[in-house]
Structures are given as C-alpha cells and as structure tokens.
N, C-alpha and C. Protein backbone atom coordinates (compact mmCIF):
# COMPACT_ATOMS: atom_id res chain seq x y z
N UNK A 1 -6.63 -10.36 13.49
CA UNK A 1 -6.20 -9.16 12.80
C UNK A 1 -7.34 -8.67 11.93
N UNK A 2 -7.23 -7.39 11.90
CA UNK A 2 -8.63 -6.71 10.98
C UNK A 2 -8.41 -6.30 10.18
N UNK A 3 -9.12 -5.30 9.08
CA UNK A 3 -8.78 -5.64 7.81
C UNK A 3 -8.02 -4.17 7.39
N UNK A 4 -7.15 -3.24 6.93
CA UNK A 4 -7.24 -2.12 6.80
C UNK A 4 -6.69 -2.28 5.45
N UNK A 5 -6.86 -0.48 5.19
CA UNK A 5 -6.77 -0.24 3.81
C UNK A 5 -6.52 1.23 3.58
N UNK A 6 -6.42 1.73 2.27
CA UNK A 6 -6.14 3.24 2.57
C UNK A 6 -6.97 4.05 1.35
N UNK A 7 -7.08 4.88 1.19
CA UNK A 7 -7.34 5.92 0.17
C UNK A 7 -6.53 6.06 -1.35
N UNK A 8 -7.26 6.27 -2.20
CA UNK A 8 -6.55 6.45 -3.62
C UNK A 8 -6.28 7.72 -3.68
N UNK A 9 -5.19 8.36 -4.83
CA UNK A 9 -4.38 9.72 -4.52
C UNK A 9 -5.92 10.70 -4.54
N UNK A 10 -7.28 10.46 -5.42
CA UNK A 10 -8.23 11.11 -4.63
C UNK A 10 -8.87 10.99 -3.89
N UNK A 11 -8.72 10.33 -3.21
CA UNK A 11 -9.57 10.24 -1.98
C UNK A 11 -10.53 9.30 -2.33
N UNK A 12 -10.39 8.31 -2.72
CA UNK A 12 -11.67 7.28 -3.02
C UNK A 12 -11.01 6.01 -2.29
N UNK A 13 -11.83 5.19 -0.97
CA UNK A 13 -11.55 4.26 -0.17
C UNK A 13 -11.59 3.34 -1.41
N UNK A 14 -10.25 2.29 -0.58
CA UNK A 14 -9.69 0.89 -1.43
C UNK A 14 -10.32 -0.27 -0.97
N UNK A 15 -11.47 -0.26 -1.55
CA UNK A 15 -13.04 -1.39 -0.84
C UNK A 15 -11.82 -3.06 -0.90
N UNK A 16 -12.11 -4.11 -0.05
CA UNK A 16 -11.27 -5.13 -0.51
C UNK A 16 -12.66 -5.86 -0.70
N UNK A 17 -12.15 -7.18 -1.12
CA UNK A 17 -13.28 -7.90 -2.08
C UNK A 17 -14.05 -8.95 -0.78
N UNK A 18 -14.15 -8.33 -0.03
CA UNK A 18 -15.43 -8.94 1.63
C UNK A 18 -16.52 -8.39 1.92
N UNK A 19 -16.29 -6.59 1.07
CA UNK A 19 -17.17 -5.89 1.30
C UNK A 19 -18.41 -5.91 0.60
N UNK A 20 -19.76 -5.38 1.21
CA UNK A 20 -21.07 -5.79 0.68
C UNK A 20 -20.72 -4.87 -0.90
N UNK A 21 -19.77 -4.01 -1.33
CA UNK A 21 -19.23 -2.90 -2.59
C UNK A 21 -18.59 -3.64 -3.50
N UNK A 22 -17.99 -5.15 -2.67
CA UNK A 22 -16.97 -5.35 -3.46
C UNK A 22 -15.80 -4.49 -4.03
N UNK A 23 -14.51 -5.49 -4.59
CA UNK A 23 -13.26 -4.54 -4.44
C UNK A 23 -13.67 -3.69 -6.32
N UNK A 24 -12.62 -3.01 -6.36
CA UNK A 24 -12.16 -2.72 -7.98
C UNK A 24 -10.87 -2.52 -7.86
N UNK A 25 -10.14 -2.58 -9.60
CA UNK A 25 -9.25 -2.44 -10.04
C UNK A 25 -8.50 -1.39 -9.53
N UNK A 26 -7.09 -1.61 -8.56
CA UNK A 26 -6.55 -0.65 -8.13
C UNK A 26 -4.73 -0.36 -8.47
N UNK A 27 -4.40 0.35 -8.65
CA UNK A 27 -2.86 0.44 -8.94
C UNK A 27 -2.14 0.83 -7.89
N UNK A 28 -1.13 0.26 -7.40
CA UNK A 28 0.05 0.68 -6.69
C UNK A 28 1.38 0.80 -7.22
N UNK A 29 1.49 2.32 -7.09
CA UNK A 29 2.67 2.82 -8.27
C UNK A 29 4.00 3.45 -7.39
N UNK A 30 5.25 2.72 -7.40
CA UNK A 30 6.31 3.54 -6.79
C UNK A 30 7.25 4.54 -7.12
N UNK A 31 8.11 5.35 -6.61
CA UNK A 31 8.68 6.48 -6.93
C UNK A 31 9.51 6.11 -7.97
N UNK A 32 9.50 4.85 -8.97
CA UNK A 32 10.40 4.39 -10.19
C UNK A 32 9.46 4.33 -11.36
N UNK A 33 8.05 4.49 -10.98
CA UNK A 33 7.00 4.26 -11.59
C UNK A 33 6.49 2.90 -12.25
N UNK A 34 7.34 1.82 -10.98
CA UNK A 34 6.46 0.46 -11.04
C UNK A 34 5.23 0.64 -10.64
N UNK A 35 4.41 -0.21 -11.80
CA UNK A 35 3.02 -0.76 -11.22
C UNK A 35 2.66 -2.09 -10.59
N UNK A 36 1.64 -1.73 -9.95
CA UNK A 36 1.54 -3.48 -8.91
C UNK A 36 -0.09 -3.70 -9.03
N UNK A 37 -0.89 -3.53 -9.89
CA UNK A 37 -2.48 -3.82 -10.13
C UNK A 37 -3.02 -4.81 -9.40
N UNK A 38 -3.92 -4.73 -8.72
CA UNK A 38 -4.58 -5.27 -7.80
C UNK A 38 -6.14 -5.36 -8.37
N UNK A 39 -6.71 -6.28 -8.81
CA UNK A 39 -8.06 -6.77 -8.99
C UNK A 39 -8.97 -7.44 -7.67
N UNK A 40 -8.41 -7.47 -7.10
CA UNK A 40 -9.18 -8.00 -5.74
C UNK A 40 -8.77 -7.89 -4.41
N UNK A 41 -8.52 -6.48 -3.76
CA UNK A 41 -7.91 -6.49 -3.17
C UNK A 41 -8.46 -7.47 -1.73
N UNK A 42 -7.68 -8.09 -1.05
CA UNK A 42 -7.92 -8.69 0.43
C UNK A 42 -7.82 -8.37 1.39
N UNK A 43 -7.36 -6.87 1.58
CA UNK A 43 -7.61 -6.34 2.95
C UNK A 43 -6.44 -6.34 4.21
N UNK A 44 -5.47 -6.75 3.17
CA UNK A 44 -4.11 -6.80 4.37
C UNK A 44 -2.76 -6.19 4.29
N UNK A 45 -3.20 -5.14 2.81
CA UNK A 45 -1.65 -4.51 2.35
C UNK A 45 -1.31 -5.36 1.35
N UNK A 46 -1.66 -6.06 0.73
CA UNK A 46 -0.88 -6.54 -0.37
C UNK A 46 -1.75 -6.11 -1.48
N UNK A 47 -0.94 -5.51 -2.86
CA UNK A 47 -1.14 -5.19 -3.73
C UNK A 47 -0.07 -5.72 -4.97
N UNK A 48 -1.06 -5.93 -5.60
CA UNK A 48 -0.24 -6.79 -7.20
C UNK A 48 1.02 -7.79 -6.28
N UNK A 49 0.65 -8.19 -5.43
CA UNK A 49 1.76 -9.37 -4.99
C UNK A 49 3.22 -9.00 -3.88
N UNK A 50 2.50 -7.37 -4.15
CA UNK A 50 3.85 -6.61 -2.85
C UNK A 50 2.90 -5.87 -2.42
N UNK A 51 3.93 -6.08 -0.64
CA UNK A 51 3.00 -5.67 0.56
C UNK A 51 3.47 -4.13 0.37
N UNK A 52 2.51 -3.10 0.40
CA UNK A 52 2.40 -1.91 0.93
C UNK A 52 3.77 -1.63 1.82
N UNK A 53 3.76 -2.06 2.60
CA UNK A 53 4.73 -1.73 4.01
C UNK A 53 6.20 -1.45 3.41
N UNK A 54 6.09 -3.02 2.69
CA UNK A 54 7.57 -3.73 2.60
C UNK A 54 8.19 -2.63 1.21
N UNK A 55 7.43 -2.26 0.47
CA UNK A 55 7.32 -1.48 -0.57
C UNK A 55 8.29 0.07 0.30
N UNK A 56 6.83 0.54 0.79
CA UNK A 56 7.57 1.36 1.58
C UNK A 56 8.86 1.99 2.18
N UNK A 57 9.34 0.74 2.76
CA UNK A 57 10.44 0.54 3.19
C UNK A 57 11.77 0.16 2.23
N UNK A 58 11.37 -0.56 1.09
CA UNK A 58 12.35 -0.31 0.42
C UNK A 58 12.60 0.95 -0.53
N UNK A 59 11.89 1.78 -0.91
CA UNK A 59 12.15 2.99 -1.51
C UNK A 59 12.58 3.90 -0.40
N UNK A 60 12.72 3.94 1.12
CA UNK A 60 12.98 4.22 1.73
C UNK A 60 14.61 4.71 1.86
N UNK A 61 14.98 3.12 1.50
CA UNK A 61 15.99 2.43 2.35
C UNK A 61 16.87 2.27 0.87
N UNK A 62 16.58 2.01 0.07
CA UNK A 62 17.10 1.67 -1.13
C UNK A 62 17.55 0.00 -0.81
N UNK A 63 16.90 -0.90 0.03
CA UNK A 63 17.50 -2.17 0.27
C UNK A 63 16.33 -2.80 -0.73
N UNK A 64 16.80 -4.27 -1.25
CA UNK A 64 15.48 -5.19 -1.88
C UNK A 64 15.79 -5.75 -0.55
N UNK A 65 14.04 -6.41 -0.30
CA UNK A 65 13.86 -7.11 0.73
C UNK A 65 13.85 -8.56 -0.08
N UNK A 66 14.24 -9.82 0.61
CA UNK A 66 13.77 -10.98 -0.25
C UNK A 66 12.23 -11.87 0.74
N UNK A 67 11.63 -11.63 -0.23
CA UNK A 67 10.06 -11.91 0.88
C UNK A 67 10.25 -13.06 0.64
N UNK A 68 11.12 -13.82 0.14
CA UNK A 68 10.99 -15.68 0.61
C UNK A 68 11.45 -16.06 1.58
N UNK A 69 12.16 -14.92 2.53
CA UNK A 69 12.90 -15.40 3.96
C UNK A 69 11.75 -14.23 4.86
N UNK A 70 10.73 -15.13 5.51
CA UNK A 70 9.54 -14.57 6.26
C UNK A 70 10.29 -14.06 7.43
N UNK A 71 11.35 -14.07 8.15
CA UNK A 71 12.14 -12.93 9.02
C UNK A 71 12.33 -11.75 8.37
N UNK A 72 13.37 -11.77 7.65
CA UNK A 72 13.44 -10.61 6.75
C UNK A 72 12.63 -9.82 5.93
N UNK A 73 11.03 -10.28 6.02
CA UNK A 73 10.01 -9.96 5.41
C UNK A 73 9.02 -8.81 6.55
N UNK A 74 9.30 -9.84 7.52
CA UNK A 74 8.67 -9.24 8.65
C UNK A 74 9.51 -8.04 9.18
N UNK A 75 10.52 -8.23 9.46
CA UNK A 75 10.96 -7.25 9.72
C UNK A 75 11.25 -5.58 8.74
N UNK A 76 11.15 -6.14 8.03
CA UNK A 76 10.96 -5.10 6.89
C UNK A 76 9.34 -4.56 6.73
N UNK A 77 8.63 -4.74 6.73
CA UNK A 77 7.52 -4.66 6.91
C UNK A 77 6.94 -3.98 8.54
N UNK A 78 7.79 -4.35 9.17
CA UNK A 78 7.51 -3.74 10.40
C UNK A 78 8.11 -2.29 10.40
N UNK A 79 9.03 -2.41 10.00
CA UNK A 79 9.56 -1.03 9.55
C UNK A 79 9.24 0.11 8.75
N UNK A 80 8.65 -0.80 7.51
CA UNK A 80 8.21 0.41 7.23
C UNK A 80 7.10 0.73 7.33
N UNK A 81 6.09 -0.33 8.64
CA UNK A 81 4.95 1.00 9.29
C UNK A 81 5.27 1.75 9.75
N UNK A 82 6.70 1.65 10.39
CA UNK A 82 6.93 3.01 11.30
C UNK A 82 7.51 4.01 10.58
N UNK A 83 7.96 3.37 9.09
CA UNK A 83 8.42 4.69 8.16
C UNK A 83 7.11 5.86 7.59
N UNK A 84 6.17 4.87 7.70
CA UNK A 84 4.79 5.37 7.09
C UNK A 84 4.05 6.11 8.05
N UNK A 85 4.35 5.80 9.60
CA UNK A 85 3.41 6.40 10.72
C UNK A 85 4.64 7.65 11.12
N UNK A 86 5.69 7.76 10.85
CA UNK A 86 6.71 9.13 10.96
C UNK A 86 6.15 10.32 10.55
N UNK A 87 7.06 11.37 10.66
CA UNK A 87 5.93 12.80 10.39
C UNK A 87 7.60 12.87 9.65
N UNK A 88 8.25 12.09 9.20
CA UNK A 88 9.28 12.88 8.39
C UNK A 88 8.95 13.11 7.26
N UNK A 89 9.21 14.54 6.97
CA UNK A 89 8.86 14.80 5.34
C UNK A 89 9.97 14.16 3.97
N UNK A 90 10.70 13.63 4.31
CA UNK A 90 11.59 13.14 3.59
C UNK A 90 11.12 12.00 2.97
N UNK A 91 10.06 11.09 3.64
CA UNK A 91 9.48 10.14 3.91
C UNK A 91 9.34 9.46 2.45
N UNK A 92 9.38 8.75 1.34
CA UNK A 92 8.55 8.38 0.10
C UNK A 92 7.74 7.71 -0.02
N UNK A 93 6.18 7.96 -0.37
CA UNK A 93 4.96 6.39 -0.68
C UNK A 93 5.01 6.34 -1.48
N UNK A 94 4.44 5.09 -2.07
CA UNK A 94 3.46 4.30 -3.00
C UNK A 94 2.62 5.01 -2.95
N UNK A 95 2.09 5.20 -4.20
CA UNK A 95 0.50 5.42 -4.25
C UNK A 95 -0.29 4.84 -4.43
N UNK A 96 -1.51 4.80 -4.64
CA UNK A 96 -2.89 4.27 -5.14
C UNK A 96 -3.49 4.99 -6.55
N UNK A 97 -3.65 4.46 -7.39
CA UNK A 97 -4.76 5.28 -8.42
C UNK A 97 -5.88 4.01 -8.97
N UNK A 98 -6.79 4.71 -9.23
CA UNK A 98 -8.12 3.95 -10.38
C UNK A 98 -7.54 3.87 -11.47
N UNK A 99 -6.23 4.41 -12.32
CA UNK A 99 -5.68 4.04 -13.07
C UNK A 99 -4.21 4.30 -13.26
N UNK A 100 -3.49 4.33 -14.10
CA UNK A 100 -2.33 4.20 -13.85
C UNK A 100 -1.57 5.82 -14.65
N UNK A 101 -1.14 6.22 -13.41
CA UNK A 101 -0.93 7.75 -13.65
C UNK A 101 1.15 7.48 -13.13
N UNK A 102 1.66 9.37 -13.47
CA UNK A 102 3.20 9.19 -12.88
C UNK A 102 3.21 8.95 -11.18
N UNK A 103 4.27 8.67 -10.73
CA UNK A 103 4.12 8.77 -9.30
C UNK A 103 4.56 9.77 -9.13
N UNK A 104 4.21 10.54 -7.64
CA UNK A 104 4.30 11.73 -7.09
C UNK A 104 4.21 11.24 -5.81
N UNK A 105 5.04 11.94 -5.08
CA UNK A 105 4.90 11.82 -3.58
C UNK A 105 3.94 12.26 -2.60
N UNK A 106 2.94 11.48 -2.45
CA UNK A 106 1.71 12.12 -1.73
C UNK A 106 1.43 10.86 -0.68
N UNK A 107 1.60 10.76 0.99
CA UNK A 107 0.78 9.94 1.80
C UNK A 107 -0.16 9.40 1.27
N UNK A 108 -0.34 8.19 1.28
CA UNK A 108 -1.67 7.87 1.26
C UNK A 108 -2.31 7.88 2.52
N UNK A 109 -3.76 8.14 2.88
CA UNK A 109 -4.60 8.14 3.41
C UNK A 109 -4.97 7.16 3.58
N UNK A 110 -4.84 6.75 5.60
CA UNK A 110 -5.65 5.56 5.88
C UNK A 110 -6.91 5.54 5.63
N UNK A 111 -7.57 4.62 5.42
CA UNK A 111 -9.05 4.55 5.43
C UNK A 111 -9.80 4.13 6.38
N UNK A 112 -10.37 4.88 7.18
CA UNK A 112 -11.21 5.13 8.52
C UNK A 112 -12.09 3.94 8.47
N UNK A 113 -13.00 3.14 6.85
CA UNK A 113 -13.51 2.16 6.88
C UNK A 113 -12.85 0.51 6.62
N UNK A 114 -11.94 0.53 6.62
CA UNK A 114 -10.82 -0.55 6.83
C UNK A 114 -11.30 -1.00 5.01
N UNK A 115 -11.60 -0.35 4.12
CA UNK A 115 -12.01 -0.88 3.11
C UNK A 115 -13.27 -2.04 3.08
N UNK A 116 -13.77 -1.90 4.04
CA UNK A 116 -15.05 -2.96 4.84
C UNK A 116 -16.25 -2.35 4.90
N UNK A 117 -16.07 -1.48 5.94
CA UNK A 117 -17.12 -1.24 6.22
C UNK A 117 -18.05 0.11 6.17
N UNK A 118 -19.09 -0.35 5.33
CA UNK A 118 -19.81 0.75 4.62
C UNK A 118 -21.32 1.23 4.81
C-alpha cells in the first residue's frame, strides 16, 4: 500500500514524516468543531488518532464507529471512501488547517504527491 494524503483548506500538501520536507503540525477539524492535531503525520489517513475515512463516515451517518472491533472499523472506513469519492453535495468533510480555525464544509483535496513525493 502507498502512501496518500490530501491538501489543507489552502491548498498546502500534508507532507507525512518519510518525506525528504518532513511532516508539520496539522489539524483535522469536524463539522462539531473537534480537533484531531497531528505532529507527524504517517501517510495513511490517520490524524490525531482518527482515521480520515472513518471520521468521514461518521459525520455522515451520525453512527460512532468503535475502532476496537477491526471489522467494524474496516468497514466503516471503506465506506466512507466511497462517501468521500461521491459527487453528492450533501456530502460533509473534515478538514485540514496549519492551525486551528471553525469548520466549514469544503472537500479536501487529494494530494497528487501522496504527501511524499517532492
């Protein structure tokens, strides 16, 4: 598996900490305006200790996922790539910021360099 990553609400790639850039301090903020700070990111969707996806999917869905049962993790997570790869506008993300701002509903942007490669 390879490494991906996405864009901050301006457009600044989310380097993870492999890259010759090294990572920085990143926030992942949801439509309740939890924060999830990430100091190093690793390159696989997880931020401050929650996966991107699974995140996703539960503001989605309004379900908590319990990530100590790795079925129910996975499958939730699988889901909500496909909530995230949809063209529904109804859709809600997480964001990204360099610091910690309100949330607003804006896609994040994959990052074309998997946060790698530069």
């Amino acid at each position: 598996m390879g490494f991906y990553s996405f864009k901050t609400i301006d457009g600044e790639s989310i380097r993870n900490a492999f890259s010759s850039k090294g990572a920085f301090k990143v926030f992942m903020i949801d439509n309740k305006n939890k924060v999830y700070p990430e100091f190093a990111y690793q390159g696989y969707g997880v931020f401050g200790g929650k996966d991107f996806f699974v995140l996703t999917y539960e503001m989605n869905t309004g379900k908590k996922v319990n990530t100590d049962n790795k079925k129910e993790f996975e499958i939730a997570r699988k889901k909500g790539m496909k909530i995230y790869d949809s063209d529904d506008k109804n859709v809600k993300y997480p964001i990204f910021s360099r610091k910690v701002i309100k949330w607003k509903n804006e896609k994040p942007e994959s990052c074309e360099k998997q946060g790698y490669f530069y």
